[in-house]
N, C-alpha and C. Protein backbone atom coordinates (compact mmCIF):
# COMPACT_ATOMS: atom_id res chain seq x y z
N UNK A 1 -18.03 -41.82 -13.53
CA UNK A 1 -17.49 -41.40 -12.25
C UNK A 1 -17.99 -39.98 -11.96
N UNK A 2 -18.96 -39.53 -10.69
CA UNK A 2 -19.15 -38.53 -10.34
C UNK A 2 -18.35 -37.72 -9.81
N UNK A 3 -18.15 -36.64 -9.77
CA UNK A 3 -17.69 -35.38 -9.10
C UNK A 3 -18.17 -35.37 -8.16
N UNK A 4 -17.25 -35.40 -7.14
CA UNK A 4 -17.75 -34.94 -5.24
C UNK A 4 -18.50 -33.79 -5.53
N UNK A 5 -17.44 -33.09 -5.87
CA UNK A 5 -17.73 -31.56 -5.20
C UNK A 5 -18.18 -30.75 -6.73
N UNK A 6 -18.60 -29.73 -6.68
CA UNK A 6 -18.55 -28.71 -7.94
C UNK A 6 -17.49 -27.86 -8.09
N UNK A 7 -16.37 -27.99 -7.29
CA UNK A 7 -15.27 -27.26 -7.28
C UNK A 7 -14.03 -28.24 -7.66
N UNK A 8 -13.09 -28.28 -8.37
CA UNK A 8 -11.84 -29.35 -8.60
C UNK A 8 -11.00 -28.69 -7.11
N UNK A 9 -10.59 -27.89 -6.71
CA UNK A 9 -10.07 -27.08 -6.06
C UNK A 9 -10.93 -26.27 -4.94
N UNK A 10 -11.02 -26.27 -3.87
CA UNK A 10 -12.01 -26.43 -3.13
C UNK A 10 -11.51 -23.80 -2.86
N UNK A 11 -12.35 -23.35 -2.04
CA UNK A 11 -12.54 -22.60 -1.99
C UNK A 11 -11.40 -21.92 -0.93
N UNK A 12 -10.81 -23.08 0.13
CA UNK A 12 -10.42 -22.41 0.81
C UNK A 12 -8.82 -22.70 0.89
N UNK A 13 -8.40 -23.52 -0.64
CA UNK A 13 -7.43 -23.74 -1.08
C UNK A 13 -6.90 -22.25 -1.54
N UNK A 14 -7.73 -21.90 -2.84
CA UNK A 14 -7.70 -20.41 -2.96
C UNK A 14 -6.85 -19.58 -2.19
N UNK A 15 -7.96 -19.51 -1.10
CA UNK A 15 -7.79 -18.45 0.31
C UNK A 15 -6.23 -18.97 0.67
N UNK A 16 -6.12 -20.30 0.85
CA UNK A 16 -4.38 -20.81 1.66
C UNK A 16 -3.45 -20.04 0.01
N UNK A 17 -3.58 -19.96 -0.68
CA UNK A 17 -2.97 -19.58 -2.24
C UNK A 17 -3.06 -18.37 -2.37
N UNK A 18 -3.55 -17.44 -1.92
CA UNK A 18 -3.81 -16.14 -1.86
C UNK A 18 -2.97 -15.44 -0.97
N UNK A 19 -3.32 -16.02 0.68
CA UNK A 19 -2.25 -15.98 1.32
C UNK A 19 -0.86 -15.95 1.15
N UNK A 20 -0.62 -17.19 0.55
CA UNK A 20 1.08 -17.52 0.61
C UNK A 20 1.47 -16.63 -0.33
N UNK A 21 1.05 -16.01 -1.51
CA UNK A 21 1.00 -15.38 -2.18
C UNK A 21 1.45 -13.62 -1.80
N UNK A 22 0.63 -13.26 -0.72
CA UNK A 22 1.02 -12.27 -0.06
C UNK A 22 1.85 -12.29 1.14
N UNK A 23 2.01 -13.05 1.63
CA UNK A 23 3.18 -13.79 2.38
C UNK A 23 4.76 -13.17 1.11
N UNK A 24 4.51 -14.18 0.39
CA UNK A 24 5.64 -13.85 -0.74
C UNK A 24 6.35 -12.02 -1.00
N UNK A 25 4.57 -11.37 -1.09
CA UNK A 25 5.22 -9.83 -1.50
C UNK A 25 5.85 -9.00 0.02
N UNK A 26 5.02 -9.62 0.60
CA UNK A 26 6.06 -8.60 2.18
C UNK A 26 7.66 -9.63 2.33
N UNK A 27 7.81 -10.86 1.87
CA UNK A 27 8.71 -11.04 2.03
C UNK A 27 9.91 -10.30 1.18
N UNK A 28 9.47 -10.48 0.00
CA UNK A 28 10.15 -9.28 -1.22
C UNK A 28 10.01 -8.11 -0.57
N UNK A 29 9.28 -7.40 -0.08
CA UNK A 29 9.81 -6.57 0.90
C UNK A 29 10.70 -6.29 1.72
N UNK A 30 10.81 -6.80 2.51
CA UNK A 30 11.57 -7.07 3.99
C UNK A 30 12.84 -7.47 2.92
N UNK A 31 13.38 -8.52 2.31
CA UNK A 31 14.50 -8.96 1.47
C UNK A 31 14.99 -7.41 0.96
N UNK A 32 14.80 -6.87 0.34
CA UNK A 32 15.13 -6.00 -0.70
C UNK A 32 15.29 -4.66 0.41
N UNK A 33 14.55 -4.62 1.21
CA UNK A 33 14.98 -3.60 2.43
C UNK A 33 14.36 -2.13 2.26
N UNK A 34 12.87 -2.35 0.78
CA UNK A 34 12.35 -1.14 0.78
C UNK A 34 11.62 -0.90 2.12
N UNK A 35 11.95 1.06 2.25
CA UNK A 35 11.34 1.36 3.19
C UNK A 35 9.95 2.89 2.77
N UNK A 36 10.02 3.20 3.81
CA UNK A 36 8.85 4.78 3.47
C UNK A 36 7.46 4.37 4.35
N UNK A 37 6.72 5.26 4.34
CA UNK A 37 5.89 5.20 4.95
C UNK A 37 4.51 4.68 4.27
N UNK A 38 4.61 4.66 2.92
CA UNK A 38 3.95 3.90 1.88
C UNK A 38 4.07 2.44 2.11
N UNK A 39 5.29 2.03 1.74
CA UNK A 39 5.74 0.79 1.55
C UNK A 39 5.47 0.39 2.94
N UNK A 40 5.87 0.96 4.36
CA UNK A 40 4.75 0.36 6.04
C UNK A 40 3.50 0.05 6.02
N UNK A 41 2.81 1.38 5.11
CA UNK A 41 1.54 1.15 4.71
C UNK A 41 0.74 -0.19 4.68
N UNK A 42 1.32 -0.53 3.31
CA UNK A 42 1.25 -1.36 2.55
C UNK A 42 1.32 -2.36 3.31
N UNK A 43 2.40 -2.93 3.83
CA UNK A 43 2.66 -3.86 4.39
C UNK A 43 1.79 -4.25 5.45
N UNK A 44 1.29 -3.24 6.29
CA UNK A 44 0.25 -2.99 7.48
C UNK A 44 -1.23 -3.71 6.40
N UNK A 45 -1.47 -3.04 5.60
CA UNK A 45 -2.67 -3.49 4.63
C UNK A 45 -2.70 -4.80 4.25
N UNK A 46 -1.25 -5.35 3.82
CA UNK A 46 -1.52 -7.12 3.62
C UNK A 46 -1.68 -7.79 5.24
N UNK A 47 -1.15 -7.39 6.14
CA UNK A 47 -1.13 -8.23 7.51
C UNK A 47 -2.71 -8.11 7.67
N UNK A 48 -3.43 -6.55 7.49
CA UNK A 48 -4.73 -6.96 8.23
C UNK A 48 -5.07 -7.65 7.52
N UNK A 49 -5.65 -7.86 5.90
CA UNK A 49 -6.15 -8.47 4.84
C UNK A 49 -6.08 -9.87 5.45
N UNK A 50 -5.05 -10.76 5.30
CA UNK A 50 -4.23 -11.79 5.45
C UNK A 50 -5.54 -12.10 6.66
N UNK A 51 -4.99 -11.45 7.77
CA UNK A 51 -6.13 -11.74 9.24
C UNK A 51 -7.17 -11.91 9.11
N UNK A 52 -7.82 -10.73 8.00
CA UNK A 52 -9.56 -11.01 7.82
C UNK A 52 -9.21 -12.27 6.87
N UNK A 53 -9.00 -12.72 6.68
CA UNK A 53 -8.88 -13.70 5.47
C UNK A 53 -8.93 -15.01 6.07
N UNK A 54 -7.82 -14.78 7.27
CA UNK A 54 -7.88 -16.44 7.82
C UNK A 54 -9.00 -16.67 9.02
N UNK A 55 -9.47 -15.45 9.41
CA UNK A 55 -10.67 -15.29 10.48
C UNK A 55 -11.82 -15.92 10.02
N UNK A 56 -12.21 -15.26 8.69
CA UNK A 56 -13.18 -15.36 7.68
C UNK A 56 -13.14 -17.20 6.60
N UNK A 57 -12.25 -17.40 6.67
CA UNK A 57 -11.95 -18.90 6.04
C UNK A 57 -11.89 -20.20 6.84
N UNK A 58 -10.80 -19.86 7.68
CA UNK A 58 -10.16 -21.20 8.22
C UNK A 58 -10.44 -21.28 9.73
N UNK A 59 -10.99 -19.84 10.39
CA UNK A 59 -11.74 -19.90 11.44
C UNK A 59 -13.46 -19.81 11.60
N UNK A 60 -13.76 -20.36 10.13
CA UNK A 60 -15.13 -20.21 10.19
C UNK A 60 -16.06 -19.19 10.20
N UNK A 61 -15.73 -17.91 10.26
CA UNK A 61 -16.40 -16.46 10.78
C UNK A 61 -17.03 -16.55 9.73
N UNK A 62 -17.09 -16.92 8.33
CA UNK A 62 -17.84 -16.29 6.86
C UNK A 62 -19.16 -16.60 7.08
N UNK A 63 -19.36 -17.57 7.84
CA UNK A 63 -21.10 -17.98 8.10
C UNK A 63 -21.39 -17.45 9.22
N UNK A 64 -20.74 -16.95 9.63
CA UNK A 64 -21.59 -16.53 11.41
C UNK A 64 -22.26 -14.83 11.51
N UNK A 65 -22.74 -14.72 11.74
CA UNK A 65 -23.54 -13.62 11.48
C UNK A 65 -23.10 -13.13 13.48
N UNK A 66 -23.19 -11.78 13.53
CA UNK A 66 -23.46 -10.85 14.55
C UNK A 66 -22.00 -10.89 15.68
N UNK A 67 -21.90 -10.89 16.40
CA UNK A 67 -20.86 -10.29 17.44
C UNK A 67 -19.32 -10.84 17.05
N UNK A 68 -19.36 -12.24 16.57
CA UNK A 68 -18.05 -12.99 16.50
C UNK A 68 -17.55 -12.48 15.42
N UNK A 69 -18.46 -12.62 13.97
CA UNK A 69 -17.69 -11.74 12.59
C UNK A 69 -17.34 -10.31 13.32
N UNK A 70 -18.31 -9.69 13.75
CA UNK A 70 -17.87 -8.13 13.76
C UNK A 70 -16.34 -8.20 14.82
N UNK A 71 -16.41 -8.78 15.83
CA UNK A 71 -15.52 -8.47 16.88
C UNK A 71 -13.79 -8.64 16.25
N UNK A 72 -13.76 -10.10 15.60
CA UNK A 72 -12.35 -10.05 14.64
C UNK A 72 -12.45 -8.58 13.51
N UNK A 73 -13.03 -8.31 12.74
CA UNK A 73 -13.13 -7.63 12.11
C UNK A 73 -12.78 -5.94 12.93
N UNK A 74 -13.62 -5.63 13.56
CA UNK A 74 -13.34 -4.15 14.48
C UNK A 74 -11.78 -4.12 15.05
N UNK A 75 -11.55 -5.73 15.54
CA UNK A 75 -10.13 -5.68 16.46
C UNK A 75 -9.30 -5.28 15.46
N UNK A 76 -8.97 -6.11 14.26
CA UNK A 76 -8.53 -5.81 13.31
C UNK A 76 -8.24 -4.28 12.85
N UNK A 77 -9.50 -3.88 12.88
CA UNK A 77 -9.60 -2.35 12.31
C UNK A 77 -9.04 -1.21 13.74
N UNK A 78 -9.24 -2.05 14.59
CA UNK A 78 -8.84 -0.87 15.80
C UNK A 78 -7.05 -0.71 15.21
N UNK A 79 -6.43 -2.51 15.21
CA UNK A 79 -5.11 -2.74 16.01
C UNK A 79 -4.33 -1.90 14.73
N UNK A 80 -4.89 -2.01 13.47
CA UNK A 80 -4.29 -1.08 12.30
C UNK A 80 -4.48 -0.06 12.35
N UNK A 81 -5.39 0.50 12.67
CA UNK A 81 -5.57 2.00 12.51
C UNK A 81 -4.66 2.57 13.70
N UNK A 82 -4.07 2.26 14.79
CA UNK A 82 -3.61 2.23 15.85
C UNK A 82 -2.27 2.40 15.06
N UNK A 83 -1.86 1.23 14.74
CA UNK A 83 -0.60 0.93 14.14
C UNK A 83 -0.51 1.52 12.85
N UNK A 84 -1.14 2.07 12.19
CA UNK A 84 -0.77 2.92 11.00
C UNK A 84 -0.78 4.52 11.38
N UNK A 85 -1.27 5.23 12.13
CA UNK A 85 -1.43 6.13 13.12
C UNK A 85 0.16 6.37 13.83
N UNK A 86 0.97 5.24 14.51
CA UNK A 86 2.22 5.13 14.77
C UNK A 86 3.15 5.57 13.80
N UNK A 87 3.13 5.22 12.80
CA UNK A 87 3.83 4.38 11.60
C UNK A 87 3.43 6.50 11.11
N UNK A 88 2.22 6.84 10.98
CA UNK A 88 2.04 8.04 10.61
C UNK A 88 2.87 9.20 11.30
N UNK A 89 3.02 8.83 12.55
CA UNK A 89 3.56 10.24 13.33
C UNK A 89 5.42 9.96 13.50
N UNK A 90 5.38 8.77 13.54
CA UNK A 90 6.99 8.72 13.40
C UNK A 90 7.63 9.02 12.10
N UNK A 91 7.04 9.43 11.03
CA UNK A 91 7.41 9.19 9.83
C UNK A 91 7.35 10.96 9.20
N UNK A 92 6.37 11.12 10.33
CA UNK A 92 6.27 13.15 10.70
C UNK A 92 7.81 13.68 11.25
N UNK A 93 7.96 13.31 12.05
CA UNK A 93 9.17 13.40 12.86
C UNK A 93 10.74 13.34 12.24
C-alpha cells in the first residue's frame, strides 16, 4: 500500500494546530485577567502572527509572489504598528 502524500499530516494541519494553540495562550490571558503593556504587546503579536499565518496558508498567499503577499502583509504591519502605538501612549498616560 502506497503513501499518497510524503506527509502523514499534511502542512496546513500544522498551521490550523499552531493556531488553536495560540488561540489557547490569549485565551489564558484574557481568563486570568493579566494586564500591562507587555502582556497588550504580546497579545497584539499573536493576533498579527495568527493573520500572517492564515493569509499565508489557508488563503493561499505562500505561493503568490508580488502585490497580493506584500499588501496582507504591510496591512498587517500598518494596522499593528498603529495599534501598538495606541496601546503605547495610553499606557504613558
Amino acid at each position: 500500500m502506497a503513501i499518497k502524500d510524503k506527509y502523514l499530516i499534511r502542512p496546513c494541519t500544522w498551521i490550523f494546530l499552531l493556531l488553536m494553540g495560540l488561540t489557547v495562550v490569549t485565551w489564558f490571558i484574557g481568563v486570568n485577567q493579566f494586564s500591562g503593556l507587555q502582556i497588550s504587546l504580546m497579545a497584539l503579536g499573536i493576533a498579527l502572527l495568527k493573520g500572517q499565518l492564515i493569509g499565508d496558508y489557508f488563503m493561499g498567499l505562500r505561493q503568490v509572489s508580488g502585490f497580493w503577499r506584500w499588501a496582507v502583509a504591510i496591512w498587517l504591519l500598518l494596522i499593528g504598528s498603529l495599534i501598538g502605538y495606541a496601546f503605547y501612549m495610553s499606557a504613558q498616560s
